[in-house]
C-alpha atoms as a PDB file:
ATOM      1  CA  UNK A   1     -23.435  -2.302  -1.656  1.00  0.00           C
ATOM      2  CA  UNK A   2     -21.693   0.029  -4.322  1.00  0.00           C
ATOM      3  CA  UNK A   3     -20.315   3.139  -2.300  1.00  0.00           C
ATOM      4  CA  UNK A   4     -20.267   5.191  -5.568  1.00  0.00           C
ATOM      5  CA  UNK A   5     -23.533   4.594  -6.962  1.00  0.00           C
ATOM      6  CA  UNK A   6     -24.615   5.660  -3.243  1.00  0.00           C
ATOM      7  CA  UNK A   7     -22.729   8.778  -3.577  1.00  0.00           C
ATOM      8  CA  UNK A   8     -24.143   9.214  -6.756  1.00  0.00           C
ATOM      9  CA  UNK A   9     -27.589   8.894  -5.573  1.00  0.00           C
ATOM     10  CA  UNK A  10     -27.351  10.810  -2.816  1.00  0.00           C
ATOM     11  CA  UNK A  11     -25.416  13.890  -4.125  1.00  0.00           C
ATOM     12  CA  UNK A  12     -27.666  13.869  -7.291  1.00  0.00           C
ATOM     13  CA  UNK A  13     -29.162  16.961  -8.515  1.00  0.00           C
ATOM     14  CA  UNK A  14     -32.439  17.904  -8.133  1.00  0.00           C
ATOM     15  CA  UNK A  15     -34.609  16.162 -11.087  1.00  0.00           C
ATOM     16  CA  UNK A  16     -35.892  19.640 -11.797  1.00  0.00           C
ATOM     17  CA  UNK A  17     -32.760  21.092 -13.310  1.00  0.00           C
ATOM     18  CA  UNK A  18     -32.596  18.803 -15.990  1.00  0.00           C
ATOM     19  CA  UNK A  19     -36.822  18.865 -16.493  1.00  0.00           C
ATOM     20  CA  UNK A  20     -37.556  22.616 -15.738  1.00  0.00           C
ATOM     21  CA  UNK A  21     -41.468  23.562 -15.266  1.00  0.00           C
ATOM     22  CA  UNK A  22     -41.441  24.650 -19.112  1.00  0.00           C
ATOM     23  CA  UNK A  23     -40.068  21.584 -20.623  1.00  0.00           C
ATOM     24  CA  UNK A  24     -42.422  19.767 -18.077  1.00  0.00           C
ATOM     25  CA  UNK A  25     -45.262  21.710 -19.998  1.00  0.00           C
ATOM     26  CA  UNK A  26     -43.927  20.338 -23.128  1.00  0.00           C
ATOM     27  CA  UNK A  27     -43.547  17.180 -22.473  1.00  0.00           C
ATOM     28  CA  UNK A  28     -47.371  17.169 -21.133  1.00  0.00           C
ATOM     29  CA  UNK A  29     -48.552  18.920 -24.530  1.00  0.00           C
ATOM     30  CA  UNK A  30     -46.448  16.220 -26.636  1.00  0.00           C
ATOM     31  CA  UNK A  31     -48.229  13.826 -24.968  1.00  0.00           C
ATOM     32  CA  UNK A  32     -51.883  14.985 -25.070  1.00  0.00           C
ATOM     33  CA  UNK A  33     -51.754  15.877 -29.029  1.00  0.00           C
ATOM     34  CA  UNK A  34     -50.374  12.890 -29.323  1.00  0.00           C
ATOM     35  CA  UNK A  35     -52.800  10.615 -27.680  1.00  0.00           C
ATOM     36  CA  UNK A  36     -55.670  11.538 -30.094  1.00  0.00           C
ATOM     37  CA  UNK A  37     -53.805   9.579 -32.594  1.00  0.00           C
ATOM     38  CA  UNK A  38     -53.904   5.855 -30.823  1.00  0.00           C
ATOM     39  CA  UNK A  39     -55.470   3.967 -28.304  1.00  0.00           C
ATOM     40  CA  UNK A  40     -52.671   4.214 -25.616  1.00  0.00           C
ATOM     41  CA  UNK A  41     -52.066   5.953 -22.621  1.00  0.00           C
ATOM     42  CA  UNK A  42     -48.143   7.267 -22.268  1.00  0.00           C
ATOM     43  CA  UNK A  43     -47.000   8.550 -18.670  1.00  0.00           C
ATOM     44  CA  UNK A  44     -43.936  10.262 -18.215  1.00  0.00           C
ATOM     45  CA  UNK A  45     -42.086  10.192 -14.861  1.00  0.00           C
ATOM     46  CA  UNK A  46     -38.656  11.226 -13.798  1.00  0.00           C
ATOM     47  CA  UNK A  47     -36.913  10.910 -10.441  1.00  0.00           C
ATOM     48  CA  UNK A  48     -33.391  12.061  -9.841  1.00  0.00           C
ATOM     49  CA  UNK A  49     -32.681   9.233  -7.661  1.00  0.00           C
ATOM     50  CA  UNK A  50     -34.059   6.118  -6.010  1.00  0.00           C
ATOM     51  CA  UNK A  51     -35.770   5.846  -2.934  1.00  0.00           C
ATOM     52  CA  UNK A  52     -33.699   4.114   0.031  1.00  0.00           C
ATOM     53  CA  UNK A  53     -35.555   1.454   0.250  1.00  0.00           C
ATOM     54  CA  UNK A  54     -34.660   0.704  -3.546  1.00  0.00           C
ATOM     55  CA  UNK A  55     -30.798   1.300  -2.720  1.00  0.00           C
ATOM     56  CA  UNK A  56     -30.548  -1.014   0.467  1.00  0.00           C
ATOM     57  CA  UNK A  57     -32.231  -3.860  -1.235  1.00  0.00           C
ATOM     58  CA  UNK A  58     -30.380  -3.458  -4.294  1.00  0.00           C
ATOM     59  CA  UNK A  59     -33.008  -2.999  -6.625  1.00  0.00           C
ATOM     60  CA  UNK A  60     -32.258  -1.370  -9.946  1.00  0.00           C
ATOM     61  CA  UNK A  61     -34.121   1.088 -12.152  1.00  0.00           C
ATOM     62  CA  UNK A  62     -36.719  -1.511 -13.678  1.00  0.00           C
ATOM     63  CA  UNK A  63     -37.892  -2.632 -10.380  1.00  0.00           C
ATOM     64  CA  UNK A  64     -38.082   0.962  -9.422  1.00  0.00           C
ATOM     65  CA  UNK A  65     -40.021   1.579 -13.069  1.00  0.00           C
ATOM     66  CA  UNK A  66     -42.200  -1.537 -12.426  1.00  0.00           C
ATOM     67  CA  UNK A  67     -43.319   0.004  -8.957  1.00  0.00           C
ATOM     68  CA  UNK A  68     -43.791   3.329 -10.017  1.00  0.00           C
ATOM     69  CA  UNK A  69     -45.953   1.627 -13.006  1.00  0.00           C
ATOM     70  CA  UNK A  70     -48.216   0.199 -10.133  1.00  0.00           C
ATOM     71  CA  UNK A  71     -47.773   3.497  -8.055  1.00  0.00           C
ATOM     72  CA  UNK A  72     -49.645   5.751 -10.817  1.00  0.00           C
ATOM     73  CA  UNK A  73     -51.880   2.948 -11.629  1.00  0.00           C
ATOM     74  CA  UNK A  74     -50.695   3.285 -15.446  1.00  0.00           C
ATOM     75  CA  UNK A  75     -52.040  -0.349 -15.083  1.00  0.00           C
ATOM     76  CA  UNK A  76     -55.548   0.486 -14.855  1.00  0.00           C
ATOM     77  CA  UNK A  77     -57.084   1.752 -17.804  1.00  0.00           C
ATOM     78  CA  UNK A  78     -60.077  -0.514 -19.832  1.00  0.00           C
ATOM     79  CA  UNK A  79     -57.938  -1.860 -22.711  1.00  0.00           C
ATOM     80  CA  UNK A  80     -54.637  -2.446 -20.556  1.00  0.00           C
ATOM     81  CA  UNK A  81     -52.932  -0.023 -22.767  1.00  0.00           C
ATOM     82  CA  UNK A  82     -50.671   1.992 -20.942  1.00  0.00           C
ATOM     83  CA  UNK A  83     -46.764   3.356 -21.536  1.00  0.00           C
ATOM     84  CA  UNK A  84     -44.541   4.345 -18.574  1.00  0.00           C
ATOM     85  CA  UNK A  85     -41.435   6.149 -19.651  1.00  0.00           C
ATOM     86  CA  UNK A  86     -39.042   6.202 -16.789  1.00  0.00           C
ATOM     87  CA  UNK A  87     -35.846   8.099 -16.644  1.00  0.00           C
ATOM     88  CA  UNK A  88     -33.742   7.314 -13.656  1.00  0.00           C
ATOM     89  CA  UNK A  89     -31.231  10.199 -13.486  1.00  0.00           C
ATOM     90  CA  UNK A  90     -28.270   8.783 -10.860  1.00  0.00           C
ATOM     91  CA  UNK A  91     -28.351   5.890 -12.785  1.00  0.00           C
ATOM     92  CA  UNK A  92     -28.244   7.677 -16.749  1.00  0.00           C
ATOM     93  CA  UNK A  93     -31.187   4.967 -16.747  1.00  0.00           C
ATOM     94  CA  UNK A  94     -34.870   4.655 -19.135  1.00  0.00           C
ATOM     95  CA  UNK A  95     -37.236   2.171 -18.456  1.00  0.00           C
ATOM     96  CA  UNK A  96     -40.512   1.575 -20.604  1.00  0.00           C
ATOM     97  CA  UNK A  97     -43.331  -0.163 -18.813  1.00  0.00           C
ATOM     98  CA  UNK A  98     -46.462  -1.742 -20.991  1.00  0.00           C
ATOM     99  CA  UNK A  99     -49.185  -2.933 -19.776  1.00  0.00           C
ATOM    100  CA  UNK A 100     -50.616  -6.223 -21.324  1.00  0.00           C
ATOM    101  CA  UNK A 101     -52.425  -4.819 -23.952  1.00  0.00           C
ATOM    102  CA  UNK A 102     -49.836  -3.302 -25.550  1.00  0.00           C
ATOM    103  CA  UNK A 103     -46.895  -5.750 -24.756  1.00  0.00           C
ATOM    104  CA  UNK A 104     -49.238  -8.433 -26.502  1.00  0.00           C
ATOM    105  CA  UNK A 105     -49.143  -5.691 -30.172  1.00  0.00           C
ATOM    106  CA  UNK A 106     -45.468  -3.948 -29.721  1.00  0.00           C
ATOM    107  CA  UNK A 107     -42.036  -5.736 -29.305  1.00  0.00           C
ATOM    108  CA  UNK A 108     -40.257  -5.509 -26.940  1.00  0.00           C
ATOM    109  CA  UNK A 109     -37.455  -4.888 -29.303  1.00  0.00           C
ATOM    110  CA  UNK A 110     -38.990  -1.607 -30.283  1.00  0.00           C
ATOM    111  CA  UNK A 111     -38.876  -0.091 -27.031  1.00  0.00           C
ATOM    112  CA  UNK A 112     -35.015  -0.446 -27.175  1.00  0.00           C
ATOM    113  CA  UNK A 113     -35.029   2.168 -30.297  1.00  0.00           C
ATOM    114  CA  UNK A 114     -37.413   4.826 -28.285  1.00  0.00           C
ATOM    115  CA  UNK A 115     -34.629   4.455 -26.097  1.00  0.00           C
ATOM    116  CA  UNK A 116     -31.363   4.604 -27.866  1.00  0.00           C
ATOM    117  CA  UNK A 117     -33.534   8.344 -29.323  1.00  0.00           C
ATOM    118  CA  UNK A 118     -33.882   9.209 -25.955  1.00  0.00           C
ATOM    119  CA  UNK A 119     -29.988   8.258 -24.801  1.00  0.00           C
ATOM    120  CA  UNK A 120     -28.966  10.272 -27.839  1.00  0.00           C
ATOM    121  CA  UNK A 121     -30.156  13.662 -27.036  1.00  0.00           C
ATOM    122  CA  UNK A 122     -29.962  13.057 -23.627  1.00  0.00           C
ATOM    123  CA  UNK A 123     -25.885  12.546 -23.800  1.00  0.00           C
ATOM    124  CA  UNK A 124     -26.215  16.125 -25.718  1.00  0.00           C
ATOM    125  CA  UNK A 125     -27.973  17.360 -22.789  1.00  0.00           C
ATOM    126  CA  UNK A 126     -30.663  18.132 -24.522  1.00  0.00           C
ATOM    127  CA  UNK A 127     -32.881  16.243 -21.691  1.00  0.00           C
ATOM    128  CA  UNK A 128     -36.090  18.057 -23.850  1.00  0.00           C
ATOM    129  CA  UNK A 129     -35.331  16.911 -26.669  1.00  0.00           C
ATOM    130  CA  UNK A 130     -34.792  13.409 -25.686  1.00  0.00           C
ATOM    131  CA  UNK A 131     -38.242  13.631 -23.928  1.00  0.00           C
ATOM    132  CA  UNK A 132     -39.976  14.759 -26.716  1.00  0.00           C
ATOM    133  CA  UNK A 133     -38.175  12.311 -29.080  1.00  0.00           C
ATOM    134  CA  UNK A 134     -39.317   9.113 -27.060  1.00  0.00           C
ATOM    135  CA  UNK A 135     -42.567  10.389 -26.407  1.00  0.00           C
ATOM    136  CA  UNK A 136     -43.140  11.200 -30.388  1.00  0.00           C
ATOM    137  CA  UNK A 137     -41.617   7.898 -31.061  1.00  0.00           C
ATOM    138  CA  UNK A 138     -43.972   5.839 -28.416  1.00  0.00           C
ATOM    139  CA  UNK A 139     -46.828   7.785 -30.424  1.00  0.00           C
ATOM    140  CA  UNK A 140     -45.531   6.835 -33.775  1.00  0.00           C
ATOM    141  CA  UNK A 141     -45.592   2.946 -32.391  1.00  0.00           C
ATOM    142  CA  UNK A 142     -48.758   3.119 -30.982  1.00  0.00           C
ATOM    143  CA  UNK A 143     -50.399   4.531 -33.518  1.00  0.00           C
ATOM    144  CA  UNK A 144     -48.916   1.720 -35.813  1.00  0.00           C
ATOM    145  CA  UNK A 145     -50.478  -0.643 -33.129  1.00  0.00           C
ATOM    146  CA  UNK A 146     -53.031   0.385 -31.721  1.00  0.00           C
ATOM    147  CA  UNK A 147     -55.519   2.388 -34.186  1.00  0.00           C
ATOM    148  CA  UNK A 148     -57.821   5.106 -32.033  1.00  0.00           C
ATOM    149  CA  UNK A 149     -60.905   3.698 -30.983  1.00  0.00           C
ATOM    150  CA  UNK A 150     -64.181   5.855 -31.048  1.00  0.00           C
ATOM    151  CA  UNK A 151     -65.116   7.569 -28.015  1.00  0.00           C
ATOM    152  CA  UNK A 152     -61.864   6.980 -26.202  1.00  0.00           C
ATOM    153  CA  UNK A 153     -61.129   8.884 -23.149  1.00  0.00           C
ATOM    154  CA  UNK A 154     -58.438  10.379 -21.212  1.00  0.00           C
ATOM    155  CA  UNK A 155     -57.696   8.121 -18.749  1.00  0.00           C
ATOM    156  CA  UNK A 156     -54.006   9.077 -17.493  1.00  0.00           C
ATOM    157  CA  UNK A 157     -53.343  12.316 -16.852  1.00  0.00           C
ATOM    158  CA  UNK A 158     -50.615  13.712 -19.005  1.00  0.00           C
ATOM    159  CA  UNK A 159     -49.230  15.600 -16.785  1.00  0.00           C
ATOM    160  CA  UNK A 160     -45.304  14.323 -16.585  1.00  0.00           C
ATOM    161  CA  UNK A 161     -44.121  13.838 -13.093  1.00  0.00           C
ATOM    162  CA  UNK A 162     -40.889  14.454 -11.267  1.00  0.00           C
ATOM    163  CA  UNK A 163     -40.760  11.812  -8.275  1.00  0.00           C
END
């Protein structure tokens, strides 16, 4: 076990200070506007640290990401088309999760550049920014990938969530 990612984890601030209640509102806007232009589902989730259970079996942030995928059941919407956007704070981590449907249309590859947005403005410590960035970026993708399809419904809430 790594005593100072531990320490780091356990002495981590509360995910909150970083994603206040009003850039938690914009993130959730961002992501509803931006819905209406594809056929994808984007869920944002945060968590300042990982669970114990994570930490004493030496898991990392993606297998943390993959559960909380499964967790919010980002998984189950008709087309198989939904984004997770994990941020692992302790770690200075982002993981994006996509369900078959849209791993089959976007590269993996082009995840890596939603990212490396998101880093940016993040090492600014402009975590808002950065949030909005990767979520206008996933929207840009999607929409490139994955045209709107009539009658589509909301099937994830947009709601971001702090873990």
């Amino acid at each position: 076990m790594d005593a100072l990612r531990w320490l780091r984890h356990w002495f981590h601030a509360p995910a909150s200070r970083a994603f206040p209640p009003e850039t938690m509102q914009a993130i959730r806007n961002a992501i509803a506007e931006g819905e209406a232009r594809h056929d994808g589902e984007i869920c944002f989730a945060v968590e300042a640290r990982l669970p114990p259970r994570f930490m004493l079996g030496g898991r990392g942030a993606r297998a943390r990401a993959e559960n909380v995928f499964g967790e919010l059941r980002v998984w189950d919407t008709e087309r198989r088309t939904g984004v997770l956007i994990y941020i692992l704070l302790a770690d200075h981590t982002i993981e994006i999760v996509a369900d078959r449907g849209v791993a089959a249309r976007v590269p993996a590859q082009a995840w890596d550049r939603v990212t490396a947005l998101m880093v940016d403005k993040f090492r600014e410590g402009d975590w808002r920014g950065g949030a909005l960035a990767g979520i206008h970026a996933t929207h840009v993708l999607l929409a490139h990938r994955l045209p709107p399809v009539a009658g589509k419904r909301d099937e994830l809430p947009d709601q971001p969530i702090i873990l």
